[in-house]
N, C-alpha and C. Protein backbone atom coordinates (compact mmCIF):
# COMPACT_ATOMS: atom_id res chain seq x y z
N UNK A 1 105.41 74.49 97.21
CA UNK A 1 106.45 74.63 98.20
C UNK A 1 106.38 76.00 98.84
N UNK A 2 107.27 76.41 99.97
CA UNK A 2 107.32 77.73 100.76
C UNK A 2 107.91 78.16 100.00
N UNK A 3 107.37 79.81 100.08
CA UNK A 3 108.27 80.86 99.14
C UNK A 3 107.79 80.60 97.15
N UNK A 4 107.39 80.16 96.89
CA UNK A 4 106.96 79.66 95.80
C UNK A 4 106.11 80.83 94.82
N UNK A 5 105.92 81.81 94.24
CA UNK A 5 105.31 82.63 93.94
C UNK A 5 104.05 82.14 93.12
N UNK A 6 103.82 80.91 92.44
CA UNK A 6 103.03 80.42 91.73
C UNK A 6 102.49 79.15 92.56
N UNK A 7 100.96 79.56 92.00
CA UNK A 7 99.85 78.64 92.54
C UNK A 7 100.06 77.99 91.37
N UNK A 8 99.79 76.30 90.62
CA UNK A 8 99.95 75.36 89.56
C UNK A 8 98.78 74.73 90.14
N UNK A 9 97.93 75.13 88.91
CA UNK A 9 96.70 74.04 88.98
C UNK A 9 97.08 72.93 87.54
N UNK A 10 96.54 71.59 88.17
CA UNK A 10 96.65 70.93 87.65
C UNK A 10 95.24 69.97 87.10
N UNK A 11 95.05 69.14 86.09
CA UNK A 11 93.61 68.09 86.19
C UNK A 11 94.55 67.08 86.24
N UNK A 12 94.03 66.57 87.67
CA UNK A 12 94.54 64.91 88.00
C UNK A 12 94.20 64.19 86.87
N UNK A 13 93.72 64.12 85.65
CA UNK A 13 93.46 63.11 85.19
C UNK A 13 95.12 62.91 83.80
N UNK A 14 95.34 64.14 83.60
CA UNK A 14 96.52 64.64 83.24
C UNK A 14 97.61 65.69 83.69
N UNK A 15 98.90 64.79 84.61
CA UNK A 15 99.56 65.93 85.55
C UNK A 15 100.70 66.18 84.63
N UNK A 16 100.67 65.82 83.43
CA UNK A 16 102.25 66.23 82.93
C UNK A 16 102.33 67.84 82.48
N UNK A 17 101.06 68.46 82.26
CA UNK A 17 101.18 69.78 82.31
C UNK A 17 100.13 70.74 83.38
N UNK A 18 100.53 71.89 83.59
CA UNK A 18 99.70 72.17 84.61
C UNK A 18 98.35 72.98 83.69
N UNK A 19 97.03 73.20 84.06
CA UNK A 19 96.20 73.91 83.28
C UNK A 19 96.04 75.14 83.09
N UNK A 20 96.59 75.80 84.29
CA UNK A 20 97.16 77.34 84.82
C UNK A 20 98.29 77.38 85.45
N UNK A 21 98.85 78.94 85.63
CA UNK A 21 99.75 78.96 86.63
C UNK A 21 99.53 80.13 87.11
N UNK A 22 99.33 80.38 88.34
CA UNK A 22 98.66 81.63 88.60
C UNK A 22 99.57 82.21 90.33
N UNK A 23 100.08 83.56 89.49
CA UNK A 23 101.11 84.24 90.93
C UNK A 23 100.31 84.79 92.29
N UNK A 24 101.67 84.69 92.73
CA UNK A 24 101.01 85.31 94.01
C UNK A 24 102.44 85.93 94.50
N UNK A 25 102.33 86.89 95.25
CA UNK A 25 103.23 87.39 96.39
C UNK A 25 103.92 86.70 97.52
N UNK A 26 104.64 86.40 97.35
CA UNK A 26 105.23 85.22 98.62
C UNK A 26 106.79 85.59 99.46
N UNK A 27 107.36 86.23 100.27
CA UNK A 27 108.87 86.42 100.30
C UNK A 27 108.56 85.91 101.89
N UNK A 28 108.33 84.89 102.48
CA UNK A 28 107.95 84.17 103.80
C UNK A 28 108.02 82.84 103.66
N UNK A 29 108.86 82.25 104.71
CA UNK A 29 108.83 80.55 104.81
C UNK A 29 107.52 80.09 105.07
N UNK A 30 106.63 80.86 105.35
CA UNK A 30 105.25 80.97 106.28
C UNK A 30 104.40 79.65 105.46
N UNK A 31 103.53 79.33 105.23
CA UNK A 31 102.68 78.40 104.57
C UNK A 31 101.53 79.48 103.97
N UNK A 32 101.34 79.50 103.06
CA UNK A 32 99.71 80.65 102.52
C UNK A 32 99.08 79.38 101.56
N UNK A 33 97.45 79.36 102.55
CA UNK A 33 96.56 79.00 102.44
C UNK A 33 95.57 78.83 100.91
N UNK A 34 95.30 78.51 99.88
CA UNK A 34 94.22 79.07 99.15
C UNK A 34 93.10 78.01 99.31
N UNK A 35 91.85 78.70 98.55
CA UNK A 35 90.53 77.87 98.86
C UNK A 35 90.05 78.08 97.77
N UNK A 36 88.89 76.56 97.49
CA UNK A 36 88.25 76.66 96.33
C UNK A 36 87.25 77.36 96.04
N UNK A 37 86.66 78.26 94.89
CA UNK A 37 85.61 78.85 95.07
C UNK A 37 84.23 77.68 94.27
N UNK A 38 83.03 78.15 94.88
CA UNK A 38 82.26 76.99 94.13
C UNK A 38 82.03 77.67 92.41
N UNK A 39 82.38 78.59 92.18
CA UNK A 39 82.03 78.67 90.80
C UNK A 39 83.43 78.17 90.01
N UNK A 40 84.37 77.46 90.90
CA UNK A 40 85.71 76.92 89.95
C UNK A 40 86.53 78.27 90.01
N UNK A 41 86.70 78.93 90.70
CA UNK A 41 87.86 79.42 90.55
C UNK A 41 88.55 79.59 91.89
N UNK A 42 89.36 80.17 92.25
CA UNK A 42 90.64 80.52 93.57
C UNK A 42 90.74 81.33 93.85
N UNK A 43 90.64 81.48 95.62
CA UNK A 43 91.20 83.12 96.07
C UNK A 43 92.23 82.34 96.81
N UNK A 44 93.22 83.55 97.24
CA UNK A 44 94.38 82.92 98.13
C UNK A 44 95.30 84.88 98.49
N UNK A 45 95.95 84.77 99.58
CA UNK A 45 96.38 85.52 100.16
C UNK A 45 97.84 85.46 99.66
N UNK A 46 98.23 86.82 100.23
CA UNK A 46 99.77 87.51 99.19
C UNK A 46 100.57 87.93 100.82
N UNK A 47 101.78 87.80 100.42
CA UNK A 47 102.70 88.68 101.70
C UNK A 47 102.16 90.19 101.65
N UNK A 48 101.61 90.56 101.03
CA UNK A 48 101.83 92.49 101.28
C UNK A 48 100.41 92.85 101.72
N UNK A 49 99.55 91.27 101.97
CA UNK A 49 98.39 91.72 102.87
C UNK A 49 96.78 92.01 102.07
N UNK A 50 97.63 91.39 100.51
CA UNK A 50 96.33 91.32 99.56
C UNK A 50 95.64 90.10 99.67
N UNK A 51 94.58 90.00 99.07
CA UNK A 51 93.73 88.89 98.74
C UNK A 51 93.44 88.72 97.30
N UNK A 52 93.80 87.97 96.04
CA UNK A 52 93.36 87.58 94.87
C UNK A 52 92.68 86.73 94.84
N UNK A 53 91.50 86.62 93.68
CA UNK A 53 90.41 86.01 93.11
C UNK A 53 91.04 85.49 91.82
N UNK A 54 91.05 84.41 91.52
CA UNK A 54 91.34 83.91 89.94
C UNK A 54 89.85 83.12 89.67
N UNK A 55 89.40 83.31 88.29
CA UNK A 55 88.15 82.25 87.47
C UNK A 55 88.33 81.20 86.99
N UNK A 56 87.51 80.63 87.04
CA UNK A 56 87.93 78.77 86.67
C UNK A 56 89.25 78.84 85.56
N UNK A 57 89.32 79.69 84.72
CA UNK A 57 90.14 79.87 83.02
C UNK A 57 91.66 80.49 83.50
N UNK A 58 91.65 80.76 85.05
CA UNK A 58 93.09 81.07 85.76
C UNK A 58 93.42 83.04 85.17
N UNK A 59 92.45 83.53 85.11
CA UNK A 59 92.28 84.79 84.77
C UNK A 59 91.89 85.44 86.71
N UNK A 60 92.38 86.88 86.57
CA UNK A 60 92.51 87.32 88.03
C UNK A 60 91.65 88.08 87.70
N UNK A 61 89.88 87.95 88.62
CA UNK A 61 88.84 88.86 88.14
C UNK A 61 88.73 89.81 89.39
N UNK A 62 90.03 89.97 90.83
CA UNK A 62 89.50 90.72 91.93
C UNK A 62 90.95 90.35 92.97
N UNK A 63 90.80 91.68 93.55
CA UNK A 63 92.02 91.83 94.27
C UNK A 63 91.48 93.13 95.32
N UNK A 64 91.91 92.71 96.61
CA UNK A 64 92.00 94.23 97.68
C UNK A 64 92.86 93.62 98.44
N UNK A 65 93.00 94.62 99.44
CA UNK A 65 94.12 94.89 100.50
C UNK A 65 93.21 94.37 101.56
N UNK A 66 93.22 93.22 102.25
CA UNK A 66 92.75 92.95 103.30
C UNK A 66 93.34 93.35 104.44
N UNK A 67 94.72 92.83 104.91
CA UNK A 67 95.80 93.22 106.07
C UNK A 67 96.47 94.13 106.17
N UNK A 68 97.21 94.54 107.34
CA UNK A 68 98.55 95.10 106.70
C UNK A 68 99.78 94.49 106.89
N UNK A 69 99.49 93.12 107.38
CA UNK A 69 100.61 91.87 107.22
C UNK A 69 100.04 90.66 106.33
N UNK A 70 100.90 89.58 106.16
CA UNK A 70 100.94 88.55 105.69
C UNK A 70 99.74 88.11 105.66
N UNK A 71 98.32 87.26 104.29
CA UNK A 71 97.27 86.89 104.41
C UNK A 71 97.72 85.45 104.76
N UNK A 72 97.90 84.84 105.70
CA UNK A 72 97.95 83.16 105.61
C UNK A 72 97.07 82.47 105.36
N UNK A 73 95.67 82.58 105.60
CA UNK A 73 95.02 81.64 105.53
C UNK A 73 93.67 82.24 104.63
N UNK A 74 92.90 81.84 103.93
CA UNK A 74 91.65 82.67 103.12
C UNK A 74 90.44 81.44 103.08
N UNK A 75 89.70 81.53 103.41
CA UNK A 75 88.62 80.39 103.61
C UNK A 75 87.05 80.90 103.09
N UNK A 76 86.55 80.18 102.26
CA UNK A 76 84.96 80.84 101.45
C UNK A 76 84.19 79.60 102.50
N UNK A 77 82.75 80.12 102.52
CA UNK A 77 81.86 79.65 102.77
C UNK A 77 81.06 79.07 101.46
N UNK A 78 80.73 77.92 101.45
CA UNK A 78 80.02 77.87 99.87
C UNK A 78 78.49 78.04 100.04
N UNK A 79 78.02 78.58 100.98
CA UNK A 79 76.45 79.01 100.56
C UNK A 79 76.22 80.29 100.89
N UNK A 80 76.45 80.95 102.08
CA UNK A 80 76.42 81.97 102.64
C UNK A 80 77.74 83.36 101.83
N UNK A 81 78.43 82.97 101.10
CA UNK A 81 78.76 84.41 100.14
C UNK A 81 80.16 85.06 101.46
N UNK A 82 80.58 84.40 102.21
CA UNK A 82 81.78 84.84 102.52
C UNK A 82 82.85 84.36 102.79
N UNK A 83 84.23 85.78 103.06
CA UNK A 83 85.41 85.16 102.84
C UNK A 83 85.63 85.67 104.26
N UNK A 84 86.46 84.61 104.82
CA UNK A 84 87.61 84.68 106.34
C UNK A 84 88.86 84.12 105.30
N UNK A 85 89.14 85.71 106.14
CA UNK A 85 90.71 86.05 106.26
C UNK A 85 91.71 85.73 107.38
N UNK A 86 92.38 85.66 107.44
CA UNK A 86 93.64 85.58 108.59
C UNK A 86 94.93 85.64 108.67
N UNK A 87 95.71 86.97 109.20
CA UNK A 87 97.00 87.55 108.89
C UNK A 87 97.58 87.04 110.20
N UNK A 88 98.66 87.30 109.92
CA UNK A 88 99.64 87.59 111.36
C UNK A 88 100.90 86.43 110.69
N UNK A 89 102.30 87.08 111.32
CA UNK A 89 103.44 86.20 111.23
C UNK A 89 104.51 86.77 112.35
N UNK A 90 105.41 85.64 112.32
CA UNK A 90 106.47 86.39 113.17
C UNK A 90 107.67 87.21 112.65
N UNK A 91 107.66 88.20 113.10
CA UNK A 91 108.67 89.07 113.06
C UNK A 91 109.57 88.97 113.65
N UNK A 92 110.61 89.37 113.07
CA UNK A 92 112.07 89.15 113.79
C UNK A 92 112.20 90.54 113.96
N UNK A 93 113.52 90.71 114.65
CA UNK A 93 114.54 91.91 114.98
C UNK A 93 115.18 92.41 113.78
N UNK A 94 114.43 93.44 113.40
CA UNK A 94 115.62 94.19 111.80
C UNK A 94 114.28 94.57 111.11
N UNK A 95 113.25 93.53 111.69
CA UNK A 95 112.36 92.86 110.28
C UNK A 95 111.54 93.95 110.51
N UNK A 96 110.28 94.72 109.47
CA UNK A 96 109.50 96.17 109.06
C UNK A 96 108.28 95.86 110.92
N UNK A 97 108.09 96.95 110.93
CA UNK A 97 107.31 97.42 112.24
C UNK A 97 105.95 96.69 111.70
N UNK A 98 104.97 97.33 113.04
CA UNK A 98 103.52 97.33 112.40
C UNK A 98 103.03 95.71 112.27
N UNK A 99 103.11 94.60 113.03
CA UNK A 99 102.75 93.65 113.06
C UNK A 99 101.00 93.59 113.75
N UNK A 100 100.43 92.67 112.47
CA UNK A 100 99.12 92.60 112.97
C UNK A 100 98.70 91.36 113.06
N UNK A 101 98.06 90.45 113.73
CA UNK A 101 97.42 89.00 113.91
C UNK A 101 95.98 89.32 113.82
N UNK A 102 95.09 88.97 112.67
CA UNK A 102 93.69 89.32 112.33
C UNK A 102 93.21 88.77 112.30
N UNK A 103 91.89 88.04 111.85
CA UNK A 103 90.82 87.47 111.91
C UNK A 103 89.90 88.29 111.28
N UNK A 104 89.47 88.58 109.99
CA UNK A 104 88.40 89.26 109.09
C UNK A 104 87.01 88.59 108.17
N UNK A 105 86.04 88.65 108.45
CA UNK A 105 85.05 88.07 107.70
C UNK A 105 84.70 89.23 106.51
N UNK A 106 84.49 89.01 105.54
CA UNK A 106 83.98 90.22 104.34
C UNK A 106 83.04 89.39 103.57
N UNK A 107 81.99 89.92 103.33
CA UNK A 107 81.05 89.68 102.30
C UNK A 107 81.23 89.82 101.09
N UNK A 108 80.92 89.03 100.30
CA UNK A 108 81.15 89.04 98.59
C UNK A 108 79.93 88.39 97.73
């Protein structure tokens, strides 16, 4: 759901418990994106403009500051070794300065 601080992975073959539960940064109705990595594990984007890596075992092996707004969307390539990023949200009146709408490719 929005606002939700926890990613819940589950194995469809058994949903009555989840296999991980793995946080994230969230204080936005916004939707944030995560993607699968091919070695089994998850990156996914944070409100404060980070990017986390979790390993298949739901352990967090990598984290940086990609933005300096909201990561919505985080997308891997599965042969070529990279990550697209993409920030931007709307700001209201009251709401912190410094709004950015990005588009970032990074190598990994």
């Amino acid at each position: 759901t929005r606002m939700e601080d926890l990613i819940h992975v589950f194995d469809t073959r058994s949903t009555s418990t989840p296999l991980h539960t793995l946080p994230r940064t969230v204080s936005t109705n916004q939707r944030l994106q995560f993607d699968l990595l091919p070695s089994g594990g998850l990156i996914t984007g944070c409100h404060g403009g980070e990017v986390w890596v979790y390993n298949g075992r739901g352990e967090s092996v990598a984290e940086w500051r990609a933005h300096e707004d909201t990561v919505s969307c985080v997308s891997v390539h599965p042969v070529w070794g990279w990550v697209v990023t993409g920030c931007g949200r709307r700001h209201f009146a009251g709401e912190e300065e410094g709004e950015e709408n990005s588009l970032k490719i990074w190598t990994v």
